[in-house]
Protein backbone atom coordinates (compact mmCIF):
# COMPACT_ATOMS: atom_id res chain seq x y z
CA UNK A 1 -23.97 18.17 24.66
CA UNK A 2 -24.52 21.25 26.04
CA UNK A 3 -23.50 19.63 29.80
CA UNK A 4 -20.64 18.03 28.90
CA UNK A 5 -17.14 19.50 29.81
CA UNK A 6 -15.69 21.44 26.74
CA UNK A 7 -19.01 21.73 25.24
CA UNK A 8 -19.24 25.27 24.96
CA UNK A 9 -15.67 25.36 23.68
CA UNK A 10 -16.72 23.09 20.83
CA UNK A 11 -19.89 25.35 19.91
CA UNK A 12 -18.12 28.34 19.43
CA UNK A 13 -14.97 26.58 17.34
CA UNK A 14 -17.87 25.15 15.19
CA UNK A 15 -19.75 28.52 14.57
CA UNK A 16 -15.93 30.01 14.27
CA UNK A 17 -15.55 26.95 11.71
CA UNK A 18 -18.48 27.47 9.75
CA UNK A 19 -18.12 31.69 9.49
CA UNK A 20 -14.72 30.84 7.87
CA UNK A 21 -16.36 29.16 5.49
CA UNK A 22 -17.83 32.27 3.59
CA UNK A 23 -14.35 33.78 3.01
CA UNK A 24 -13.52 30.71 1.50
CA UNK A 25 -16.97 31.08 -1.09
CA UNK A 26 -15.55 34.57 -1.63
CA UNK A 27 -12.31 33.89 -2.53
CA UNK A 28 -13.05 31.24 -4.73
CA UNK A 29 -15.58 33.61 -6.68
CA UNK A 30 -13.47 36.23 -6.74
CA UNK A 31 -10.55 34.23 -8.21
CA UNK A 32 -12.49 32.38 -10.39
CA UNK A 33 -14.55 35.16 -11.98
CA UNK A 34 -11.46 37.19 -12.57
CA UNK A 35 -9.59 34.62 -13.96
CA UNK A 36 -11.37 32.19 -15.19
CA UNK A 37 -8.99 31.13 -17.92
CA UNK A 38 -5.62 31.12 -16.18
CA UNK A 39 -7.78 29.00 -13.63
CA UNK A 40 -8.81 26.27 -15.73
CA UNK A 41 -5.44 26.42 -17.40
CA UNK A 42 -3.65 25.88 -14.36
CA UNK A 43 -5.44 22.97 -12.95
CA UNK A 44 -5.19 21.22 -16.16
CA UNK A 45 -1.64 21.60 -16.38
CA UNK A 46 -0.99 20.74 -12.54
CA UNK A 47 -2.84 17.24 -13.48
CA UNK A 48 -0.95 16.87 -16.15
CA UNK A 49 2.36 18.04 -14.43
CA UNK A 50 1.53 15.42 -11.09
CA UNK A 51 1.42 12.79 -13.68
CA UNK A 52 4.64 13.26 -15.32
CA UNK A 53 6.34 14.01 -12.08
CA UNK A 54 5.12 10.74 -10.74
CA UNK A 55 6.34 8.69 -13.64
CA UNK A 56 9.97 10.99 -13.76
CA UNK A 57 10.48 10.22 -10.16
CA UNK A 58 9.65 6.45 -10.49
CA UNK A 59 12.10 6.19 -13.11
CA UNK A 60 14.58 8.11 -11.57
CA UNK A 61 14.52 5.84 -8.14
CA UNK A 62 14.37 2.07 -10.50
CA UNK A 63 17.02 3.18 -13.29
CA UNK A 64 20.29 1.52 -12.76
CA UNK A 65 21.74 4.81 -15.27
CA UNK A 66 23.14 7.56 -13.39
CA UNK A 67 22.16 9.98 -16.79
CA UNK A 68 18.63 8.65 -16.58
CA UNK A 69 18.54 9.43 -12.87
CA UNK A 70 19.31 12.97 -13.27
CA UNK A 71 17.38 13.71 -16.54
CA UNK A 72 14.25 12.44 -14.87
CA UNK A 73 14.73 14.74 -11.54
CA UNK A 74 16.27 17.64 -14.25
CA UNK A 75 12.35 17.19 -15.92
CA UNK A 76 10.52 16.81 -12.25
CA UNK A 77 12.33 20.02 -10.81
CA UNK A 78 11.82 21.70 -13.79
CA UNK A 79 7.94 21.08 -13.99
CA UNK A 80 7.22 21.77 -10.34
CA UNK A 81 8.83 24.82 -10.79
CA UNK A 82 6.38 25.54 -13.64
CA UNK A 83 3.62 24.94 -11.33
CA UNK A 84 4.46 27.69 -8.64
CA UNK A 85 5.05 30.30 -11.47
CA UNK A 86 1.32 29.15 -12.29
CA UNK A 87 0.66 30.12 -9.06
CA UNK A 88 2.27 33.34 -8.47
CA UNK A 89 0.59 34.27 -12.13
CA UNK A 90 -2.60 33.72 -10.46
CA UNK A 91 -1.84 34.70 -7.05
CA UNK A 92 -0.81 38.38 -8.64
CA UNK A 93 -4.02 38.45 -10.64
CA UNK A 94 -6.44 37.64 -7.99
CA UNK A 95 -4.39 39.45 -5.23
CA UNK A 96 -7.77 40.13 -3.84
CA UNK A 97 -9.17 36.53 -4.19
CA UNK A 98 -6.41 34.50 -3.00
CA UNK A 99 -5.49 36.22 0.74
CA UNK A 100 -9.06 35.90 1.44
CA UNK A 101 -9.50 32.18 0.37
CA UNK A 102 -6.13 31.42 2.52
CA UNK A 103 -6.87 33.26 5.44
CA UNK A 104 -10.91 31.39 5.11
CA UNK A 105 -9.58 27.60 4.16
CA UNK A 106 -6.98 27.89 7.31
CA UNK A 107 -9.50 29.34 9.72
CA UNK A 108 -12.45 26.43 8.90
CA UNK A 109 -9.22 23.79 9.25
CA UNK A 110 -8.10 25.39 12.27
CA UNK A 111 -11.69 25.35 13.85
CA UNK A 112 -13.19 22.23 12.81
CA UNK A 113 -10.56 20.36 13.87
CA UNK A 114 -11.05 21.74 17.37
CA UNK A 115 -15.04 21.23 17.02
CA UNK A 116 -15.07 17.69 15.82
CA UNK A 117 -11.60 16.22 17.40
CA UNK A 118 -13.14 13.08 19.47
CA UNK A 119 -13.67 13.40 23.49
CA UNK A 120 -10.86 12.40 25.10
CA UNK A 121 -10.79 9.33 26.95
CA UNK A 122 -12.05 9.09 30.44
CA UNK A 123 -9.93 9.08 33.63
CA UNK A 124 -8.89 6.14 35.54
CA UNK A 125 -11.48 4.27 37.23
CA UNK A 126 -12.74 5.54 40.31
CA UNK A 127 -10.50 3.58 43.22
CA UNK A 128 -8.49 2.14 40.78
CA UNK A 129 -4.74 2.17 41.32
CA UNK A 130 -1.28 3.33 39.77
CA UNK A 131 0.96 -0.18 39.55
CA UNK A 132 2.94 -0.24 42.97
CA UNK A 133 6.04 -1.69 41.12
CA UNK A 134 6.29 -0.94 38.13
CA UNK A 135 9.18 -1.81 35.69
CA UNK A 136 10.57 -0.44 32.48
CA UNK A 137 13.26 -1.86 30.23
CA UNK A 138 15.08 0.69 28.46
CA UNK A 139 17.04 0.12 24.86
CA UNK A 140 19.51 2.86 25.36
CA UNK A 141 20.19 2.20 21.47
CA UNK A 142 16.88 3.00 20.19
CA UNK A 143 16.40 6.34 18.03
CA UNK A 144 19.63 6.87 18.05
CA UNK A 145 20.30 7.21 21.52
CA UNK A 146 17.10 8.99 22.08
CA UNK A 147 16.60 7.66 25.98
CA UNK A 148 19.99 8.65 27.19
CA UNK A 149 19.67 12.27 25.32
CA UNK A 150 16.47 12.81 27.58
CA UNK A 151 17.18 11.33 30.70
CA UNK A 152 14.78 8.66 30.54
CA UNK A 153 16.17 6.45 32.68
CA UNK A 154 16.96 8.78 35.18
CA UNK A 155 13.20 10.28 34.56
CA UNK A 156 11.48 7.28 35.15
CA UNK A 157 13.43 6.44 38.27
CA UNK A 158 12.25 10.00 39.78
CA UNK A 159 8.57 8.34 39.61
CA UNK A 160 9.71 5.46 41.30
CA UNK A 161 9.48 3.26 38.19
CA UNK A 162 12.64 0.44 38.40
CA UNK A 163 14.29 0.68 35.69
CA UNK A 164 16.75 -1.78 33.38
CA UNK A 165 19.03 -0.37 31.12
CA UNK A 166 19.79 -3.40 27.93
CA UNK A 167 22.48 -4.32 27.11
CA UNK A 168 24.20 -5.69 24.12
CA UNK A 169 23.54 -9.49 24.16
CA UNK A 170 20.74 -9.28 26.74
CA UNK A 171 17.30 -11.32 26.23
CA UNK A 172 13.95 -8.84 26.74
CA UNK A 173 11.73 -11.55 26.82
CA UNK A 174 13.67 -13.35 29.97
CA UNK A 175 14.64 -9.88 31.84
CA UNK A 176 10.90 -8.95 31.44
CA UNK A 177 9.68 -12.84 32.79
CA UNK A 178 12.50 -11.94 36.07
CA UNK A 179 10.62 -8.70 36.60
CA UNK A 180 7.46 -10.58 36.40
CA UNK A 181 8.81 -13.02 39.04
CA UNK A 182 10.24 -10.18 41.34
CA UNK A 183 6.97 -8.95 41.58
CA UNK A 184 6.49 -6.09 39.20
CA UNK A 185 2.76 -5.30 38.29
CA UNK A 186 3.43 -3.33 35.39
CA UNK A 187 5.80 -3.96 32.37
CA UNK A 188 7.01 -0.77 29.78
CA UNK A 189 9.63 -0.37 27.56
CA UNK A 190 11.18 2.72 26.20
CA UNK A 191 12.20 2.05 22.94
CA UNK A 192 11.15 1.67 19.41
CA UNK A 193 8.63 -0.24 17.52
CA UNK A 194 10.84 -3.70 17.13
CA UNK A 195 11.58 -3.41 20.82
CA UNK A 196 7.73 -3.91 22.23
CA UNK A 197 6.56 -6.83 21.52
CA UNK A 198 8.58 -9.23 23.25
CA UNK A 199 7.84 -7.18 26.53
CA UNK A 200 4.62 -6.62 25.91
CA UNK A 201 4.03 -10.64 24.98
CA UNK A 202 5.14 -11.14 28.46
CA UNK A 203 2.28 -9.11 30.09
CA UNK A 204 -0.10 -10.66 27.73
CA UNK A 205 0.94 -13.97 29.46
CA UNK A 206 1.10 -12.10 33.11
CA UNK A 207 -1.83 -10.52 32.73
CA UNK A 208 -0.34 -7.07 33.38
CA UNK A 209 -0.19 -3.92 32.11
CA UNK A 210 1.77 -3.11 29.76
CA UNK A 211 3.65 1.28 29.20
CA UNK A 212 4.91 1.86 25.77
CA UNK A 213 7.45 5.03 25.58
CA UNK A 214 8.58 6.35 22.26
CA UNK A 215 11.41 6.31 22.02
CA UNK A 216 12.79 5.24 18.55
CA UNK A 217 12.51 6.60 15.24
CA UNK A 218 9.33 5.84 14.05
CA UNK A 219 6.95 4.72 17.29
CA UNK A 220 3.64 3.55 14.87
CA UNK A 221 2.33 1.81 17.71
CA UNK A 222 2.83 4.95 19.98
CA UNK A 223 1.31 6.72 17.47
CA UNK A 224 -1.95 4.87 17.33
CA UNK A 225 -2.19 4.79 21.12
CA UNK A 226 -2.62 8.50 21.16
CA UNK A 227 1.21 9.22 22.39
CA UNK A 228 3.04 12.38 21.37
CA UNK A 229 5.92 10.97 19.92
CA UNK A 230 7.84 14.44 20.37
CA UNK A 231 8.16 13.93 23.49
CA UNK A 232 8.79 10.69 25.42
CA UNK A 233 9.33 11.76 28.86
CA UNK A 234 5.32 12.83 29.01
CA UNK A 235 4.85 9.12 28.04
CA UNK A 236 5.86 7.97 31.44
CA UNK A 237 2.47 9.54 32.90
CA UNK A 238 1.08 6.72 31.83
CA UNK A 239 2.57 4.88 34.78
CA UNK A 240 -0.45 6.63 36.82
CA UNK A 241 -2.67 6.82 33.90
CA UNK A 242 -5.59 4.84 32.70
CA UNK A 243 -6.08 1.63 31.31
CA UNK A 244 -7.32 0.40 28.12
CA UNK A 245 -7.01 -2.95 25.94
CA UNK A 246 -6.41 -3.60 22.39
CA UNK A 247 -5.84 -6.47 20.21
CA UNK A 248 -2.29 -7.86 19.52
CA UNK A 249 -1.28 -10.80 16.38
CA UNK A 250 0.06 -13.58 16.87
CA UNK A 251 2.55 -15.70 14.07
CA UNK A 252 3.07 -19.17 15.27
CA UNK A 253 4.16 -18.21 18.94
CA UNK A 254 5.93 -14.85 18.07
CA UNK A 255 3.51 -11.64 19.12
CA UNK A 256 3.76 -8.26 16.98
CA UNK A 257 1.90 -5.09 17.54
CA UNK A 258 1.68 -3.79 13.88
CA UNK A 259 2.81 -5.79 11.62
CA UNK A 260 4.43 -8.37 9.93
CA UNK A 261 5.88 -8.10 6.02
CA UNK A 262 6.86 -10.85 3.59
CA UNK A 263 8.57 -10.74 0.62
CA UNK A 264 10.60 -6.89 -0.46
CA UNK A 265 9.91 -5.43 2.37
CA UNK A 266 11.29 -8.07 4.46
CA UNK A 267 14.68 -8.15 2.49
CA UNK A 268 14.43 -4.33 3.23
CA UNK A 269 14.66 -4.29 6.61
CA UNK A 270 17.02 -7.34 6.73
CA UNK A 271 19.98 -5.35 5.18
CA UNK A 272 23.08 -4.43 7.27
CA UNK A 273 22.24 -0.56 7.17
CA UNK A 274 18.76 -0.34 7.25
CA UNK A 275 19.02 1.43 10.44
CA UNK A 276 21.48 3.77 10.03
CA UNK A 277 20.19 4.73 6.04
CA UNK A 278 16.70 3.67 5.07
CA UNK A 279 16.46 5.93 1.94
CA UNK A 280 20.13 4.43 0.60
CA UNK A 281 18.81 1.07 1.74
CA UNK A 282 15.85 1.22 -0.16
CA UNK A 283 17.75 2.54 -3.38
CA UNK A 284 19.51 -0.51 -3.30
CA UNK A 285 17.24 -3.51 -2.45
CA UNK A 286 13.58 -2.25 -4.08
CA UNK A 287 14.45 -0.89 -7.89
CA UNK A 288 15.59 -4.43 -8.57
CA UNK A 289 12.59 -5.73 -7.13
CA UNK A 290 10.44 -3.29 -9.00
CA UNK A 291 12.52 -3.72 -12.21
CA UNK A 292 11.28 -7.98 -11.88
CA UNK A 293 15.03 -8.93 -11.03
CA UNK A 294 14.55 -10.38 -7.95
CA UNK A 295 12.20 -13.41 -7.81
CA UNK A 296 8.79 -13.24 -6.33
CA UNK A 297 8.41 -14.95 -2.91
CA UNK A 298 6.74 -18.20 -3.49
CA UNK A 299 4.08 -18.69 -0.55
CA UNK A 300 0.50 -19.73 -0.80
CA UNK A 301 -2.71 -18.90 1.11
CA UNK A 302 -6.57 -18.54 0.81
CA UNK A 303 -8.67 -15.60 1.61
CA UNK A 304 -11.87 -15.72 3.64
CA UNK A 305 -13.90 -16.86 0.47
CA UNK A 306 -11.34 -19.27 -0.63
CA UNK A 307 -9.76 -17.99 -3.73
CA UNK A 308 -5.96 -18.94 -3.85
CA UNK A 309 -2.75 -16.42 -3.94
CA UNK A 310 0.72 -17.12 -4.60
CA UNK A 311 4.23 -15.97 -5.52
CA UNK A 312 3.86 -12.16 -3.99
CA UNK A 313 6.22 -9.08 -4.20
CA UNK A 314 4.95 -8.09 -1.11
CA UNK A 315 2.82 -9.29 1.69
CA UNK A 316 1.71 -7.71 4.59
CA UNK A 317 -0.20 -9.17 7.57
CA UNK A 318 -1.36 -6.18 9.77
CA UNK A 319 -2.74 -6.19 13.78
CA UNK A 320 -6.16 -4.09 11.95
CA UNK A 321 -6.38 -1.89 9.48
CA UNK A 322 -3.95 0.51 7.97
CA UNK A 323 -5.09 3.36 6.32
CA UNK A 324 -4.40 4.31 2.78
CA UNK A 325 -7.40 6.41 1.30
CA UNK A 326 -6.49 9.79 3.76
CA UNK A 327 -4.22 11.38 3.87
CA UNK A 328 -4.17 12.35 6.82
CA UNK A 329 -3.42 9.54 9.22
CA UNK A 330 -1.71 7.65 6.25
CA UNK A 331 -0.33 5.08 7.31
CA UNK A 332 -1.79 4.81 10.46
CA UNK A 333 -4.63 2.60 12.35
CA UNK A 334 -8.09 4.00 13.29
CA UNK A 335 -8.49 1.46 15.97
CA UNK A 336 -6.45 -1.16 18.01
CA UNK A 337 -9.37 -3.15 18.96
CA UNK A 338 -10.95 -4.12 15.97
CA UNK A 339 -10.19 -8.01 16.70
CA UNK A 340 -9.17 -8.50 12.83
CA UNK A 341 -5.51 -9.04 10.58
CA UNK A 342 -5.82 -6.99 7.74
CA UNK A 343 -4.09 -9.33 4.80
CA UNK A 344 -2.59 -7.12 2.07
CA UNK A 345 -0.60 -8.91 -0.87
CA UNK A 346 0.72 -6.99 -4.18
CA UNK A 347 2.41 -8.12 -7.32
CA UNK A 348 2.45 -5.09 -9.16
CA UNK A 349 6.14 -4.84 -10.43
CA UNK A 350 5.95 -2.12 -13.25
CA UNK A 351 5.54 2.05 -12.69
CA UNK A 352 2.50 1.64 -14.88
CA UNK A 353 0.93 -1.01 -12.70
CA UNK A 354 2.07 0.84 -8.99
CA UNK A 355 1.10 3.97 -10.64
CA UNK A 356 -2.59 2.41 -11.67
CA UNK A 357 -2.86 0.88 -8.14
CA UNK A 358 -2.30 3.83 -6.18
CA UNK A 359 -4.58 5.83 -8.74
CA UNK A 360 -7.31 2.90 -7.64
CA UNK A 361 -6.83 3.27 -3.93
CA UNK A 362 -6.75 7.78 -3.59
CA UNK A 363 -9.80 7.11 -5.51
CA UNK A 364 -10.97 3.98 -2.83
CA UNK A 365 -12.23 1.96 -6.38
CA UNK A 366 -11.82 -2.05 -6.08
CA UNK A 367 -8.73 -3.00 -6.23
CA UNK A 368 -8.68 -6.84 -6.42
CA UNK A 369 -7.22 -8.81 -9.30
CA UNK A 370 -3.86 -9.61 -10.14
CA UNK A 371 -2.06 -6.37 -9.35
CA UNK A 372 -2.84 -6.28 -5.60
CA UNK A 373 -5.75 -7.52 -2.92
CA UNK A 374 -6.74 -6.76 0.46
CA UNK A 375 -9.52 -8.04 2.93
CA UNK A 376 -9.62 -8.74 6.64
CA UNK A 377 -9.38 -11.49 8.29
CA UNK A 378 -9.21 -13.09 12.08
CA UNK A 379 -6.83 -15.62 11.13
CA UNK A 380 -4.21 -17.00 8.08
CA UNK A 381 -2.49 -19.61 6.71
CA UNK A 382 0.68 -19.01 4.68
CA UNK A 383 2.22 -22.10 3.20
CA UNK A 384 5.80 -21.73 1.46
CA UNK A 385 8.48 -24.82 0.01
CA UNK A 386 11.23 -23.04 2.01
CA UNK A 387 12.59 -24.37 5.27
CA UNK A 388 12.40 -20.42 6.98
CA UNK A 389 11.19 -17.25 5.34
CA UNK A 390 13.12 -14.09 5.77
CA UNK A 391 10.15 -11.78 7.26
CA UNK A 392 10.16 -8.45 8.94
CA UNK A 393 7.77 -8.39 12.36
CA UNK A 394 7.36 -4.81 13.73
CA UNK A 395 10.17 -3.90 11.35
CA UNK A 396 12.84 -6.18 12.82
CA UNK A 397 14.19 -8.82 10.63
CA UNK A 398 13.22 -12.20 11.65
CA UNK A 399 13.44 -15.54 10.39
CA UNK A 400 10.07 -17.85 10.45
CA UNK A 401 9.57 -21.37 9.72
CA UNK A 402 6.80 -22.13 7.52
CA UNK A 403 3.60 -22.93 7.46
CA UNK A 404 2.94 -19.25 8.78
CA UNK A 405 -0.02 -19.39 11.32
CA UNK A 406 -1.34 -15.59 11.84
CA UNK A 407 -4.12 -15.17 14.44
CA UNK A 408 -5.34 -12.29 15.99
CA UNK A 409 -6.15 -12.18 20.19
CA UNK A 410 -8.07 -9.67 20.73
CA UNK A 411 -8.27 -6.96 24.00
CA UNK A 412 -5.43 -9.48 24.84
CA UNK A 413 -3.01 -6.25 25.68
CA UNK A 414 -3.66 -4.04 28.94
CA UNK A 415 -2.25 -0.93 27.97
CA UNK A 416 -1.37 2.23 30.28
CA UNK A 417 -2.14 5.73 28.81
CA UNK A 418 -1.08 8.95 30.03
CA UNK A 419 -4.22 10.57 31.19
CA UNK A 420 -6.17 12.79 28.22
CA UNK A 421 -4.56 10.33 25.83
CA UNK A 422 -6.59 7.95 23.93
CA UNK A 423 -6.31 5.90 21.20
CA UNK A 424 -6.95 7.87 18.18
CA UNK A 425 -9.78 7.31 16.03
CA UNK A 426 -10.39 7.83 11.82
CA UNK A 427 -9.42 11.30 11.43
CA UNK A 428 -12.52 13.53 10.29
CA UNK A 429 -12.63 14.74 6.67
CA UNK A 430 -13.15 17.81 6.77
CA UNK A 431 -13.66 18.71 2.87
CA UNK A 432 -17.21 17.17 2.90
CA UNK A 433 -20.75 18.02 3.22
CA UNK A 434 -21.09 15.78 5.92
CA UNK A 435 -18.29 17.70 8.19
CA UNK A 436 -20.17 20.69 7.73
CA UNK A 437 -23.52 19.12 8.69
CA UNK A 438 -21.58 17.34 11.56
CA UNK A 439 -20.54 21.16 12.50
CA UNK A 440 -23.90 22.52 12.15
CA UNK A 441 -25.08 19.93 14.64
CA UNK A 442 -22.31 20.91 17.01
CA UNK A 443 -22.86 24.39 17.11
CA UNK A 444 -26.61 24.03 17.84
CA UNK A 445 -26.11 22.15 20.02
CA UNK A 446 -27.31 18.69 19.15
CA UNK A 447 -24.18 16.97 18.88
CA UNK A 448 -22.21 15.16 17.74
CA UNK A 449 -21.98 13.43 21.30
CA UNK A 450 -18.95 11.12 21.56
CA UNK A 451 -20.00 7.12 21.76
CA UNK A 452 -20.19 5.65 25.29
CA UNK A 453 -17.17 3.02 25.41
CA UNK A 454 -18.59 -0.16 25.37
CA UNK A 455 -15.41 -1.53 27.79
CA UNK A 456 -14.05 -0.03 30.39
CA UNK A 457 -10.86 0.03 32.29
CA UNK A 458 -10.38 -2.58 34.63
């Protein structure tokens, strides 16, 4: 390690990560020898406190009683409010202990981040070369108007990317074939998460690469690539940048990027202002859906060992995995290239049983059975009596006509990166034993040495 660029760098953030670590011990004995009591007092009536605050909140989202509502938030305000007295109480007792556990616990998260973030990604291949005409289709509508706010257009014109501007009415799929036949090498669109994959299913069938630019509301697949999704203009680097490929699913002849959902979600993202309110959106489609008034979507399909589901709340067909154990990169993919669908289907309907389930997941016990399953998969069948199904692909409603044929292609997609981005990879966890041994190693100097990528750029 000790020839690699940045490896210094990384020694001394590890050594700086692993000194901040005895503050922390400090602090902690401190604090707890002084006030041992108040200490185990407090976290007992935190746990206690999370609990009823989870259940006050459920019931104050699914209640169709305005009274209810506000009596449940009244009780949740008023216990998390209990909890930071708790801690000023202790934070004026152990006015010695705390400052010093603070200042150690931010330090070692600070440092070990910067010691055990992964490499970034190479650079370009040696002789290879930036697309000569490259094209970007730009939804002007997309975050709220993010791309005209910015300049994008104008932006990526500078570079000499041509650019097309949608319009209402407009087909991506055929304006990004006519760029295709014009001779463009290179497809991107600036936009958000529901505007990619028709584009990019076009230089899947091309065989070209393929920019994404953030610039919607939510960007999860610019997210995953590595992108900062602060700032889209930096995104359009990527039209000189490297290339890398990842896997993309398929449902009948339709391509998405993340994901496709079934069932509550789906009716979700198919109301009128979904868009322009999620949170007032979701107060009015999911409680009745969580409350068992709406009727569970009947479907039908087999996992990989050939036990039979049907009749879901939800179900969720994913281009790989999805995290839910960390919190940090919740929500989020640890790899594009995977080549699996990760199948997720719940029927939980009651605060008990979503409460249980997400009790069984922070804690990563099995969670199979009748409130909820999950496996992986490289391809699935959904059967369903309906004519169409209501579904939402990459969060935009669609309509699909059953039987549902999911596949995954994978390194189908050539994707452009700015260069130092990468695809990000599981986030470390720091709060273990094996971070700390995974520091030691760094800061003498025997690794961790990042994995050689088993397939490069073309």
């Amino acid at each position: 390690m000790g020839g690699e660029p940045g490896g210094a760098a990384r020694r001394r953030w590890a050594w700086t990560a692993l000194a901040s670590l005895v503050p922390v011990v400090g602090g902690l004995v401190t604090v707890v020898a002084l006030n041992s009591g108040l200490v185990l007092g407090l976290l007992a009536g935190t746990a206690v406190s999370v609990v009823v605050v989870a259940a006050a909140v459920w019931w104050a989202f699914t209640t169709s009683r305005v009274w209810k509502r506000r009596l449940n938030v009244a009780v949740a305000v008023l216990l998390v409010a209990a909890v930071l007295l708790g801690l000023v109480g202790l934070g004026v007792r152990g006015a010695v202990g705390l400052p010093l556990l603070a200042a150690g616990a931010l330090g070692y998260a600070v440092a070990a981040r910067r010691a055990l973030r992964p490499a970034a990604g190479p650079a370009a291949a040696a002789g290879a070369r930036p697309p000569a005409r490259p094209w970007l289709l730009v939804n002007p509508r997309s975050g709220g108007g993010k791309a005209a706010r910015l300049g994008l257009a104008g932006a990526a014109r500078g570079r000499g990317v041509s650019v097309h501007e949608l319009a209402p009415g407009e087909d991506p799929t055929s304006l990004a074939r006519q760029a295709v036949a014009a001779g463009a090498d290179a497809l991107g669109v600036a936009g958000g998460d529901g505007s990619l994959g028709p584009v990019a299913a076009v230089a899947v069938a091309a065989d070209v690469p393929f920019v994404c630019v953030p610039a919607g509301t939510r960007n999860h697949f610019a997210a995953d690539l590595g992108l900062d999704r602060a700032d889209p203009l930096a995104a359009l680097d990527a039209f000189a940048g490297s290339e890398r490929r990842v896997d993309v699913g398929v449902v009948g002849e339709r391509m998405f990027l993340n994901n496709v959902s079934l069932g509550a979600y789906a009716d979700l993202v198919a109301e009128s202002g979904y868009r322009a309110g999620r949170l007032t959106t979701a107060h009015a489609v999911l409680p009745g859906a969580l409350r068992s008034e709406r009727a569970l979507l009947q479907v039908a399909f087999e996992d990989p060992q050939g036990r039979r589901y049907q009749d879901v709340l939800v179900l969720l067909v994913a281009n790989n995995g999805y995290q839910l154990q960390r919190a940090a990169g919740l929500g989020g993919r640890a790899r594009l290239d995977g080549g699996v669908l990760q199948v997720s289907a719940l029927w939980a309907r009651t605060g008990a049983a979503l409460a249980g389930l997400a009790a069984r997941v922070a804690a990563r016990r099995p969670t199979g059975g009748t409130e909820w399953a999950q496996w992986t998969a490289t391809a699935l069948r959904v059967d369903a009596p309906l004519e169409r199904l209501p579904a939402g692909v990459d969060g935009e409603a669609v309509t699909l006509r059953p039987p549902l044929e999911f596949r995954v292609r994978p390194l189908a997609l050539r994707v452009l990166l700015p260069p130092g981005r990468w695809p990000r990879s599981a986030p470390a966890r720091l709060h273990s034993w094996d971070a700390v041994r995974r520091l030691w190693a760094v800061a003498s100097g025997r690794g961790p040495r990042p994995p050689a990528d088993p397939r490069p750029a073309r």
